[in-house]
N, C-alpha and C. Protein backbone atom coordinates (compact mmCIF):
# COMPACT_ATOMS: atom_id res chain seq x y z
N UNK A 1 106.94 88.82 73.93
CA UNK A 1 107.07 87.55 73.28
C UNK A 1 106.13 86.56 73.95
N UNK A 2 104.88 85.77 73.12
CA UNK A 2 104.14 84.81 73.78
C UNK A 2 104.93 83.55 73.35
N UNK A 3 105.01 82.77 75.27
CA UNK A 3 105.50 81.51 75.25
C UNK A 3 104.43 80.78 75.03
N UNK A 4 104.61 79.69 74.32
CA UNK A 4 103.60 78.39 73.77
C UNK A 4 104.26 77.57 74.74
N UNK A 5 103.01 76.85 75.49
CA UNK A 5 103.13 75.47 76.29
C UNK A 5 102.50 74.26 75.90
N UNK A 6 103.17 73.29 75.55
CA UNK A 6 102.62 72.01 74.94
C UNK A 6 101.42 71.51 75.82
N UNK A 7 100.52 71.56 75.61
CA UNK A 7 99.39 71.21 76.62
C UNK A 7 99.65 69.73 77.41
N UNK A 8 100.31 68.91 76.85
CA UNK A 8 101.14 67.55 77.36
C UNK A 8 102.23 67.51 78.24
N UNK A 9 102.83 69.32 78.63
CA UNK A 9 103.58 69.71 79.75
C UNK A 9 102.90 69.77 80.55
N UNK A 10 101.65 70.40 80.50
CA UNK A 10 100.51 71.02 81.66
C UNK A 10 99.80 69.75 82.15
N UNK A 11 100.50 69.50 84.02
CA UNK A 11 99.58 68.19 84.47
C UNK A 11 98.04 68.44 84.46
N UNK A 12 97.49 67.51 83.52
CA UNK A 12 96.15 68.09 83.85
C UNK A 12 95.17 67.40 84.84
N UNK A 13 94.41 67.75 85.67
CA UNK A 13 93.51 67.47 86.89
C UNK A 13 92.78 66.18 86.12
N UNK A 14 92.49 65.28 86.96
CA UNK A 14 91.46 64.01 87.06
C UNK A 14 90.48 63.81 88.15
N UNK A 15 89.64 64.39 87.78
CA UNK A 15 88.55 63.94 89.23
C UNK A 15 88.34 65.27 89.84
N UNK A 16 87.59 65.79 90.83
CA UNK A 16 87.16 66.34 91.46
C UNK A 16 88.35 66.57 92.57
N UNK A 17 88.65 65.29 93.34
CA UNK A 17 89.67 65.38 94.24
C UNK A 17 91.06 65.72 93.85
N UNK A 18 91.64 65.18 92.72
CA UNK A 18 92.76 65.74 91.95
C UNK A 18 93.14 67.22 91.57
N UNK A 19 91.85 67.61 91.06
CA UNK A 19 91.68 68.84 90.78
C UNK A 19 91.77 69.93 91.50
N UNK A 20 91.29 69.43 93.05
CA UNK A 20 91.81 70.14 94.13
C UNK A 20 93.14 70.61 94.57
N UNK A 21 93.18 69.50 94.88
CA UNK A 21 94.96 68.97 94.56
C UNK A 21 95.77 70.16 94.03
N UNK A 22 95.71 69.70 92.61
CA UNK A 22 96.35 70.64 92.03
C UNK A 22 96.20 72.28 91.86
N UNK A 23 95.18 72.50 92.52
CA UNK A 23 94.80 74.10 92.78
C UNK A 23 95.65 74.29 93.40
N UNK A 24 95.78 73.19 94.90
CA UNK A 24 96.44 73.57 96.17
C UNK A 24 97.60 73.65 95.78
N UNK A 25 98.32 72.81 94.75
CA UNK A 25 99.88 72.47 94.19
C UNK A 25 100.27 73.74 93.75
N UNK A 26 99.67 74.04 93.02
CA UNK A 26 99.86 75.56 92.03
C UNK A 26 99.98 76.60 92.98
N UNK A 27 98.88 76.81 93.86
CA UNK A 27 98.70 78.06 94.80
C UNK A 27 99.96 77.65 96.11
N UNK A 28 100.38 76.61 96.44
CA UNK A 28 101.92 76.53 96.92
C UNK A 28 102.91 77.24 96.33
N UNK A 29 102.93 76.79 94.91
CA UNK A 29 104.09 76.68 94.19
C UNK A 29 104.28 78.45 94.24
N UNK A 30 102.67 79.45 93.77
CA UNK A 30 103.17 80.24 93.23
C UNK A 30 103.30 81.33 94.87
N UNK A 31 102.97 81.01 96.36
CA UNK A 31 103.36 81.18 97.00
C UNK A 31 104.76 81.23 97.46
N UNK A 32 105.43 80.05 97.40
CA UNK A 32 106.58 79.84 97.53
C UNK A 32 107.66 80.37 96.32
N UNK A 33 107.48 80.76 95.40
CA UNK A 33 107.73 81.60 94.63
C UNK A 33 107.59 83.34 94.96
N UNK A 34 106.79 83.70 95.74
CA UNK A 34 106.28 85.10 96.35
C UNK A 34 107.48 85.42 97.54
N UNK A 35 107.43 84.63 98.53
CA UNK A 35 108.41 84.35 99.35
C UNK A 35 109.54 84.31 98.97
N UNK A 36 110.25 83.57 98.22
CA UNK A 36 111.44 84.02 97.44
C UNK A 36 111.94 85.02 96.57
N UNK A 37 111.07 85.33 96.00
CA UNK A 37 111.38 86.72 95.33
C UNK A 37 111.11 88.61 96.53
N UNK A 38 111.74 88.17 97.06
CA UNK A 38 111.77 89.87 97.95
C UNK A 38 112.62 90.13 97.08
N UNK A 39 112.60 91.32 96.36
CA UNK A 39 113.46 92.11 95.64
C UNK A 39 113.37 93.19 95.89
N UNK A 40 114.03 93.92 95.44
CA UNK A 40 114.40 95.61 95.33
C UNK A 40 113.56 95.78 94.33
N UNK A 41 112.52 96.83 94.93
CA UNK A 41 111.13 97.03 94.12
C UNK A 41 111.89 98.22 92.93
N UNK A 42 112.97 98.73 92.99
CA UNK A 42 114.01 98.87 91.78
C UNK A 42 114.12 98.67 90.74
N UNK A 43 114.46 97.38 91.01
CA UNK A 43 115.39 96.39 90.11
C UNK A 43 113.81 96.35 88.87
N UNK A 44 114.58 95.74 87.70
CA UNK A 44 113.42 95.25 86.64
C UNK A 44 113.31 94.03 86.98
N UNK A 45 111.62 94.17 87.19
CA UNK A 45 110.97 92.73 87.18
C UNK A 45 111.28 91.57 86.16
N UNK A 46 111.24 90.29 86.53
CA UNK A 46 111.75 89.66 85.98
C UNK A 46 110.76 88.91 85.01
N UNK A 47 110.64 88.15 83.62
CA UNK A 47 109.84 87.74 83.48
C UNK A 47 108.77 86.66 84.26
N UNK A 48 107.61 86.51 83.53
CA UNK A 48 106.40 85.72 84.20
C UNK A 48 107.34 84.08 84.67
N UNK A 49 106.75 83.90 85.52
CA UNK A 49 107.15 82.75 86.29
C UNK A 49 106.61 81.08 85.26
N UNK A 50 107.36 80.41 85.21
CA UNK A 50 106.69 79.47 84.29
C UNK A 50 105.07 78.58 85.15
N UNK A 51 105.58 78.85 86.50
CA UNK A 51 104.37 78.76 87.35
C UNK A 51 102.79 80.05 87.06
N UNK A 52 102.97 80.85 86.61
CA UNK A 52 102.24 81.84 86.58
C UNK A 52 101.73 81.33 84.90
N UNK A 53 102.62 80.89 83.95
CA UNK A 53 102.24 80.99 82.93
C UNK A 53 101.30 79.49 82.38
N UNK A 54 101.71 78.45 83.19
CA UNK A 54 101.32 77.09 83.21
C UNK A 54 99.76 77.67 83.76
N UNK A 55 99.78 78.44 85.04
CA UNK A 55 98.12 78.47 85.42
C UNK A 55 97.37 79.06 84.13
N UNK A 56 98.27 80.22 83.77
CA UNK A 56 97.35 81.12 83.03
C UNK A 56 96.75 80.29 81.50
N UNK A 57 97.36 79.24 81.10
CA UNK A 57 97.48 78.62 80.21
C UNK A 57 96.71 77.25 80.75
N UNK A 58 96.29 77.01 81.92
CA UNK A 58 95.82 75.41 82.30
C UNK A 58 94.38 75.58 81.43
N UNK A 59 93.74 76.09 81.11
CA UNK A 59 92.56 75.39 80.62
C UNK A 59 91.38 75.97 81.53
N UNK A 60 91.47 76.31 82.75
CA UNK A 60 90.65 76.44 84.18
C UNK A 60 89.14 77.30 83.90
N UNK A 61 88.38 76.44 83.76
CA UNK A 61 86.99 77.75 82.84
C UNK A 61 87.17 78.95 83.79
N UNK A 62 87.17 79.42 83.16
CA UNK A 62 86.83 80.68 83.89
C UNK A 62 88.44 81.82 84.59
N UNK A 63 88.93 80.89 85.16
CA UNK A 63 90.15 81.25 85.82
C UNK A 63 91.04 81.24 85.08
N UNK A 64 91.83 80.67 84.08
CA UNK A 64 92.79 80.57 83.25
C UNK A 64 92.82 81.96 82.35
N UNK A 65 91.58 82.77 82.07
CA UNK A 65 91.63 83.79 81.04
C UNK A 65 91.87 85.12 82.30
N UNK A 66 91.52 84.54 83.62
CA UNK A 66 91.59 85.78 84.61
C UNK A 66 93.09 86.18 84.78
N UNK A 67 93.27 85.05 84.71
CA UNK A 67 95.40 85.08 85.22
C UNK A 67 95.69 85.45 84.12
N UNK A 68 95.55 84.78 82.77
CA UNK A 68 96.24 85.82 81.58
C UNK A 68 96.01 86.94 81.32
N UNK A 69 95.16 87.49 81.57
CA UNK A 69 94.51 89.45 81.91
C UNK A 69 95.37 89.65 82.51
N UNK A 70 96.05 89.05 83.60
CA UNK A 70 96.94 89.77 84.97
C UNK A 70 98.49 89.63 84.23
N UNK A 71 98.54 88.54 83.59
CA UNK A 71 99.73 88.09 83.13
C UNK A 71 100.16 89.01 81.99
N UNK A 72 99.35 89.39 81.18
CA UNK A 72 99.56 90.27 79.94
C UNK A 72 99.36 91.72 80.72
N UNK A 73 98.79 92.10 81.71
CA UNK A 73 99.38 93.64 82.14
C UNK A 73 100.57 93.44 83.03
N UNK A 74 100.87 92.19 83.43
CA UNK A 74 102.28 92.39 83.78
C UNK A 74 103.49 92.58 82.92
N UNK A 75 103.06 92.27 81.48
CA UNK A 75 103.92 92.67 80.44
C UNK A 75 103.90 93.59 80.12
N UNK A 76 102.72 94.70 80.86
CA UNK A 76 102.95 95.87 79.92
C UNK A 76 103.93 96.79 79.97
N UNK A 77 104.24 97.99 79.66
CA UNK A 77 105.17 98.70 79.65
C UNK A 77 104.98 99.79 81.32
N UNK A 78 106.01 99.42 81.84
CA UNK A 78 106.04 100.40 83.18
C UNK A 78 105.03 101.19 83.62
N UNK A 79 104.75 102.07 82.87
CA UNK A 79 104.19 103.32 83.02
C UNK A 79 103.64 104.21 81.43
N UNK A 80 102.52 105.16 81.69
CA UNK A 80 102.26 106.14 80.54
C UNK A 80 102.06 107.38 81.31
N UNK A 81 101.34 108.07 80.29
CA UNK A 81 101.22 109.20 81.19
C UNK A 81 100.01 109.68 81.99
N UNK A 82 99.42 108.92 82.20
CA UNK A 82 98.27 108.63 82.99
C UNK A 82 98.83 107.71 85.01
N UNK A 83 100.33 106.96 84.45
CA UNK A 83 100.63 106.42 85.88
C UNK A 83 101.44 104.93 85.42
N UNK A 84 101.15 104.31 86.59
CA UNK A 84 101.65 102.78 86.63
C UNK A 84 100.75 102.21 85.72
N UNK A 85 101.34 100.90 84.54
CA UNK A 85 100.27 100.58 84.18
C UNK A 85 100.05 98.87 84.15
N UNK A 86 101.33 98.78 84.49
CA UNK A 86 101.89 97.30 85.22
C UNK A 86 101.77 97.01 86.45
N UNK A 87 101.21 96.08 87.04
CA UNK A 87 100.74 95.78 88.50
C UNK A 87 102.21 95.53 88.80
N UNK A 88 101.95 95.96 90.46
CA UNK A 88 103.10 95.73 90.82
C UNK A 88 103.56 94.17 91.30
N UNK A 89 104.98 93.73 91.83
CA UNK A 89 104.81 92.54 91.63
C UNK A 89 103.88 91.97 93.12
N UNK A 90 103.68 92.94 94.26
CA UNK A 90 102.99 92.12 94.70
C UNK A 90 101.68 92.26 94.96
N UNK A 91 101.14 93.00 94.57
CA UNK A 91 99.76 93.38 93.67
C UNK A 91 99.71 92.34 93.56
N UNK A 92 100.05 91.75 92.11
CA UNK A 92 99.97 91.10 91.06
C UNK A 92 100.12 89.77 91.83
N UNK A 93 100.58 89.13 92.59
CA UNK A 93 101.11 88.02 93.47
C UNK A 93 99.55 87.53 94.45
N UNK A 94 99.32 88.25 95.10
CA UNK A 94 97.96 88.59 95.99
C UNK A 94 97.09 88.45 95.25
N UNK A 95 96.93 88.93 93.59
CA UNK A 95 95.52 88.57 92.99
C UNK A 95 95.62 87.57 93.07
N UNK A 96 96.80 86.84 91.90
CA UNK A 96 96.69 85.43 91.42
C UNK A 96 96.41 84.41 92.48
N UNK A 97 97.18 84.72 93.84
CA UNK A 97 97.03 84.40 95.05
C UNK A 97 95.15 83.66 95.43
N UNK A 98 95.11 84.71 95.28
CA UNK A 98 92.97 85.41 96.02
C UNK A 98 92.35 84.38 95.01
N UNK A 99 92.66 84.67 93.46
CA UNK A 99 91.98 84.09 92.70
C UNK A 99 92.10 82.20 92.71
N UNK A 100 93.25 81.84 92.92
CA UNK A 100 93.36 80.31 92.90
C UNK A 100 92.91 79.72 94.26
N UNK A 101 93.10 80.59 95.08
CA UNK A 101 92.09 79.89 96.42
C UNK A 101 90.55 80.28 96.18
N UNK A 102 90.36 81.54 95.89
CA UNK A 102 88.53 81.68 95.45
C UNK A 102 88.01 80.28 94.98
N UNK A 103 88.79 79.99 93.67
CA UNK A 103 88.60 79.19 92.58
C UNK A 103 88.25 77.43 93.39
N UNK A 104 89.49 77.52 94.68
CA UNK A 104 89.13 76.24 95.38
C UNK A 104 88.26 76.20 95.93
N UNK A 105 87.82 77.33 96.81
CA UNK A 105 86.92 77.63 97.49
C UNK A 105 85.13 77.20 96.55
N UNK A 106 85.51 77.70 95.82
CA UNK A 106 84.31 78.14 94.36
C UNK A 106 84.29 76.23 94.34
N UNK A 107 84.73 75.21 93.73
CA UNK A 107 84.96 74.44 94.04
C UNK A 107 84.55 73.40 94.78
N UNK A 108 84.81 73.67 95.85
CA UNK A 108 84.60 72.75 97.09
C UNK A 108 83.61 73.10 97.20
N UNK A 109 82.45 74.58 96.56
CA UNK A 109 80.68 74.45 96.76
C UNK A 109 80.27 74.27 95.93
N UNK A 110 80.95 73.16 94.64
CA UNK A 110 80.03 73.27 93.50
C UNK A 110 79.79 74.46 92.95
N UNK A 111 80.73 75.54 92.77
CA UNK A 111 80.60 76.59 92.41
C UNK A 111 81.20 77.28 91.62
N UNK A 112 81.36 78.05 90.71
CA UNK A 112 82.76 78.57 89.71
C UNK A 112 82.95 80.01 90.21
N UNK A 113 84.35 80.06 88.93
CA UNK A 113 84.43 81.63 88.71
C UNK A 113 83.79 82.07 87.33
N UNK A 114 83.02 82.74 87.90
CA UNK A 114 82.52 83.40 86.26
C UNK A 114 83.42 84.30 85.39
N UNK A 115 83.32 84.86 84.24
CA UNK A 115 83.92 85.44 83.66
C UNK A 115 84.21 86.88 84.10
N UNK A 116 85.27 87.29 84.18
CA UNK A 116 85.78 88.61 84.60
C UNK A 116 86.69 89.42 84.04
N UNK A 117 86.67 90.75 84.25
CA UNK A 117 87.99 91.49 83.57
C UNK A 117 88.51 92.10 84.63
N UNK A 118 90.13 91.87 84.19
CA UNK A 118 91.32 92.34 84.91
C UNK A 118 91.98 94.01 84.37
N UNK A 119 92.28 94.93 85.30
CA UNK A 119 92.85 95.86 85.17
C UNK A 119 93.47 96.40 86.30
N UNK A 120 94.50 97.64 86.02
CA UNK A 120 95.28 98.04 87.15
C UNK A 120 94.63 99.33 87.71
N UNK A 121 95.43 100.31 88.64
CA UNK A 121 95.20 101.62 88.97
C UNK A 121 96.20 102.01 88.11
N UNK A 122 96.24 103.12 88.98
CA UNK A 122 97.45 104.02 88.65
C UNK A 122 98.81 103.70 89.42
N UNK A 123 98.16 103.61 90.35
CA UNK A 123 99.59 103.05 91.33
C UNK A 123 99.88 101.73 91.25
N UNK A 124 99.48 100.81 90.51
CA UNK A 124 99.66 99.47 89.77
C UNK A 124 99.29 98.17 90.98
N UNK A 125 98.01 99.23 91.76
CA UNK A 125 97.23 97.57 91.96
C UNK A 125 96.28 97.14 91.10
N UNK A 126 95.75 95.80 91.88
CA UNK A 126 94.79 95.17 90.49
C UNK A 126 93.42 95.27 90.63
N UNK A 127 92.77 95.42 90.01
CA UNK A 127 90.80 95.30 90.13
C UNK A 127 90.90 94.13 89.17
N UNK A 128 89.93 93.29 89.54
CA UNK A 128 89.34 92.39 89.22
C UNK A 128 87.27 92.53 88.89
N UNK A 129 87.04 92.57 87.73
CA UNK A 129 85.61 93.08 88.12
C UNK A 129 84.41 92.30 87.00
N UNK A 130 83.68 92.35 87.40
CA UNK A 130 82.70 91.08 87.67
C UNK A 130 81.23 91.89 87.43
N UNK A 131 80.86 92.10 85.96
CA UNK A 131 79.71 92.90 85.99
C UNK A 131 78.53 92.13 85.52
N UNK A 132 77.26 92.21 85.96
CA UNK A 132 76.31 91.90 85.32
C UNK A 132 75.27 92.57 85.22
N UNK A 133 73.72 92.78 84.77
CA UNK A 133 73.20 93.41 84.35
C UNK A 133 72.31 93.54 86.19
N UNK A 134 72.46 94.69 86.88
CA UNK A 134 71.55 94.51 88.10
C UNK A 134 72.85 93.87 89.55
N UNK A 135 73.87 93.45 89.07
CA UNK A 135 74.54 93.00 89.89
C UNK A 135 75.99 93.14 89.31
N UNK A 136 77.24 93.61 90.44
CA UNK A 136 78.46 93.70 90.37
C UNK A 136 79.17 93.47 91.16
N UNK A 137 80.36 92.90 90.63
CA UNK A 137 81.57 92.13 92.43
C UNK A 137 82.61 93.00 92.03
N UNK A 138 83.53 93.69 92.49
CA UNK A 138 85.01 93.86 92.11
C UNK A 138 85.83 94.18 93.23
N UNK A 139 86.77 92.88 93.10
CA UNK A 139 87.84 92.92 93.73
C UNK A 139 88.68 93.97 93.46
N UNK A 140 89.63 94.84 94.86
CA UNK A 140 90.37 95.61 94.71
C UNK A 140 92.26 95.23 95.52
N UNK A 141 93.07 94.80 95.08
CA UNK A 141 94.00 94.81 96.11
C UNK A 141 95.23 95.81 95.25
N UNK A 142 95.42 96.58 96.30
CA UNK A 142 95.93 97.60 96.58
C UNK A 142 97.49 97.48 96.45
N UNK A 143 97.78 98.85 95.82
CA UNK A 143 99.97 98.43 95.35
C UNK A 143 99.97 98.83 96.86
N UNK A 144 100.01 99.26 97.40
CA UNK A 144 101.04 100.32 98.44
C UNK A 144 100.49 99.88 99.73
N UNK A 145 99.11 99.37 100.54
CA UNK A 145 98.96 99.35 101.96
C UNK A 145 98.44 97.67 101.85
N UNK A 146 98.71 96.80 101.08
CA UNK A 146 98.81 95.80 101.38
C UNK A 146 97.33 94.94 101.91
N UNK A 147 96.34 95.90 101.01
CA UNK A 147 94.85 95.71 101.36
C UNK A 147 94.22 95.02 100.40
N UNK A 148 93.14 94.07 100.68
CA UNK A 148 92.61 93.75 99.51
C UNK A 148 90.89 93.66 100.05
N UNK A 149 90.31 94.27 99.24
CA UNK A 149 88.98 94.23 99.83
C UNK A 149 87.93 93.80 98.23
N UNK A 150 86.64 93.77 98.54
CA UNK A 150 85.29 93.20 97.86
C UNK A 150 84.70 94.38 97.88
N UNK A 151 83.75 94.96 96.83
CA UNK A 151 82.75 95.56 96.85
C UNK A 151 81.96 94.81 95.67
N UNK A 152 80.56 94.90 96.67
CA UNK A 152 79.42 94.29 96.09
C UNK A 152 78.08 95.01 95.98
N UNK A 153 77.47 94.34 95.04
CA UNK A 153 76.26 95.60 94.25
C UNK A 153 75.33 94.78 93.98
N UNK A 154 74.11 94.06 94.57
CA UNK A 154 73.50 93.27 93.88
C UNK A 154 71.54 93.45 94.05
N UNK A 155 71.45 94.21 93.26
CA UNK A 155 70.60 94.74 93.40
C UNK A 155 70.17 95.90 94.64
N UNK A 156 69.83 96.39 95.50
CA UNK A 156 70.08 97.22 96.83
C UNK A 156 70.69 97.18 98.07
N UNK A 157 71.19 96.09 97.28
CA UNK A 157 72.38 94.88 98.48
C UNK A 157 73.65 95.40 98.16
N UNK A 158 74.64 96.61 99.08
CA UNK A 158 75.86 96.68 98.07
C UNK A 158 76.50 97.18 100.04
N UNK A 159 78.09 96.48 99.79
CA UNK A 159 79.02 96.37 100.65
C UNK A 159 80.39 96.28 100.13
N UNK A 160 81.35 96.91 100.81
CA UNK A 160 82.72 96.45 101.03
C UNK A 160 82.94 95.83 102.23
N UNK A 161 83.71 94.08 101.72
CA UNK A 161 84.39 93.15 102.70
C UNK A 161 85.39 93.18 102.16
N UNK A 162 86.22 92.70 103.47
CA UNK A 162 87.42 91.70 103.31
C UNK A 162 87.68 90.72 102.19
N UNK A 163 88.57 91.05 101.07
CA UNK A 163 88.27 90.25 100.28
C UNK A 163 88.94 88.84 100.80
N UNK A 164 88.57 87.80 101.22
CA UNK A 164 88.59 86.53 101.17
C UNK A 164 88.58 85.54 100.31
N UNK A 165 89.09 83.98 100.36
CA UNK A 165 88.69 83.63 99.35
C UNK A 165 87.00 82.84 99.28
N UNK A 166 86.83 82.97 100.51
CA UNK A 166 85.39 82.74 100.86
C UNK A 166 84.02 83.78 100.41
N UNK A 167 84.99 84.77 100.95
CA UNK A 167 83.62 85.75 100.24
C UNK A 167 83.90 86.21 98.63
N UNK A 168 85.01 86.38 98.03
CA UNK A 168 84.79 86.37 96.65
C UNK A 168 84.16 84.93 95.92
N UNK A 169 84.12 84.17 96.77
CA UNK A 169 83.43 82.54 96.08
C UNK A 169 82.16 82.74 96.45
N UNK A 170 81.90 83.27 97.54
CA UNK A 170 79.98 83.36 97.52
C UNK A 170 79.54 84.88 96.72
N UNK A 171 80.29 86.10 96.98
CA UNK A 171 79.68 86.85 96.25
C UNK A 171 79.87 86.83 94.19
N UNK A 172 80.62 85.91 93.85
CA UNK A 172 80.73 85.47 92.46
C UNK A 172 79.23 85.17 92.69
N UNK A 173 78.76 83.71 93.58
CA UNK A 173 78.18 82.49 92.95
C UNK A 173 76.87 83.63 92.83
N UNK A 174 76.92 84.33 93.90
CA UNK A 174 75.48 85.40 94.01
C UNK A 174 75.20 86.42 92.32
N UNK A 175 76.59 86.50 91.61
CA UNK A 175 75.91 86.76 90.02
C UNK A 175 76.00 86.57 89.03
N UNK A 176 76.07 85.30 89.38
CA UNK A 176 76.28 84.08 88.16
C UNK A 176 75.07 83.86 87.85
């Protein structure tokens, strides 16, 4: 079922400094939301957080269509027969996580997120991936060891880092 949000619910950013702001507000909120939910990886997940769905829905070039990729495979159905096909929830927590600090980060250098596509593994962590013609970024964070790393491809230039939100904001701006 897609929830509709009155765009007149959604505080929207003013200014450069505001805008920050509210990155930082959101990436609290949906922290402190992470922290509270320890559950019994059991139990059925609960629906999307109205915090999760307000970002995915803010408008954010670039970032707003990344979180709804994450947000709509968190709806998907458990599993097929190929594996997990729903990130897990803290997979899924750690992207949105990575991505709204990148995004500040991205930000604070005059810099964006470019357009990207979201998908899972099998074991229902998330890739995040970032292709262009001669150059590629994709984020990997991991269901099960709690890893999240960068691999980068940009022309004969190619590494796995630490994914950060520093280095996914410079290796974006590098293939944009």
């Amino acid at each position: 079922m897609s929830m509709t949000v009155d765009e007149r619910a959604v505080q929207q950013p003013r200014g450069v400094t505001s805008q920050a702001a509210w990155f930082r507000e959101v990436r609290c909120a949906i922290w402190e939301q992470a922290i509270a939910e320890r559950e019994d990886p059991r139990a059925t997940p609960d629906a999307v957080t109205p915090e999760r769905e307000r970002l995915a829905d803010a408008g954010i070039l670039h970032l707003s269509p990344i979180v709804r990729q994450l947000v709509e495979l968190w709806k998907e159905p458990e599993e097929d027969e190929y594996g997990r096909l729903k990130p897990t929830p803290d997979a899924f927590d750690r992207a949105v996580r990575l991505m709204v600090d990148a995004a500040i980060e991205a930000h604070s250098g005059k810099r964006r997120i470019p357009p990207g596509r979201a998908s899972t593994d099998s074991e229902g962590g998330v890739r995040i991936e970032w292709i262009r013609p001669g150059a590629s970024v994709h984020l990997v964070v991991s269901a099960k060891d709690r890893e999240e790393y960068l691999y980068h491809e940009v022309g004969n230039d190619y590494a796995t880092v630490d994914a950060t939100p520093e280095a996914i904001a410079y290796w974006l701006q590098r293939i944009d």
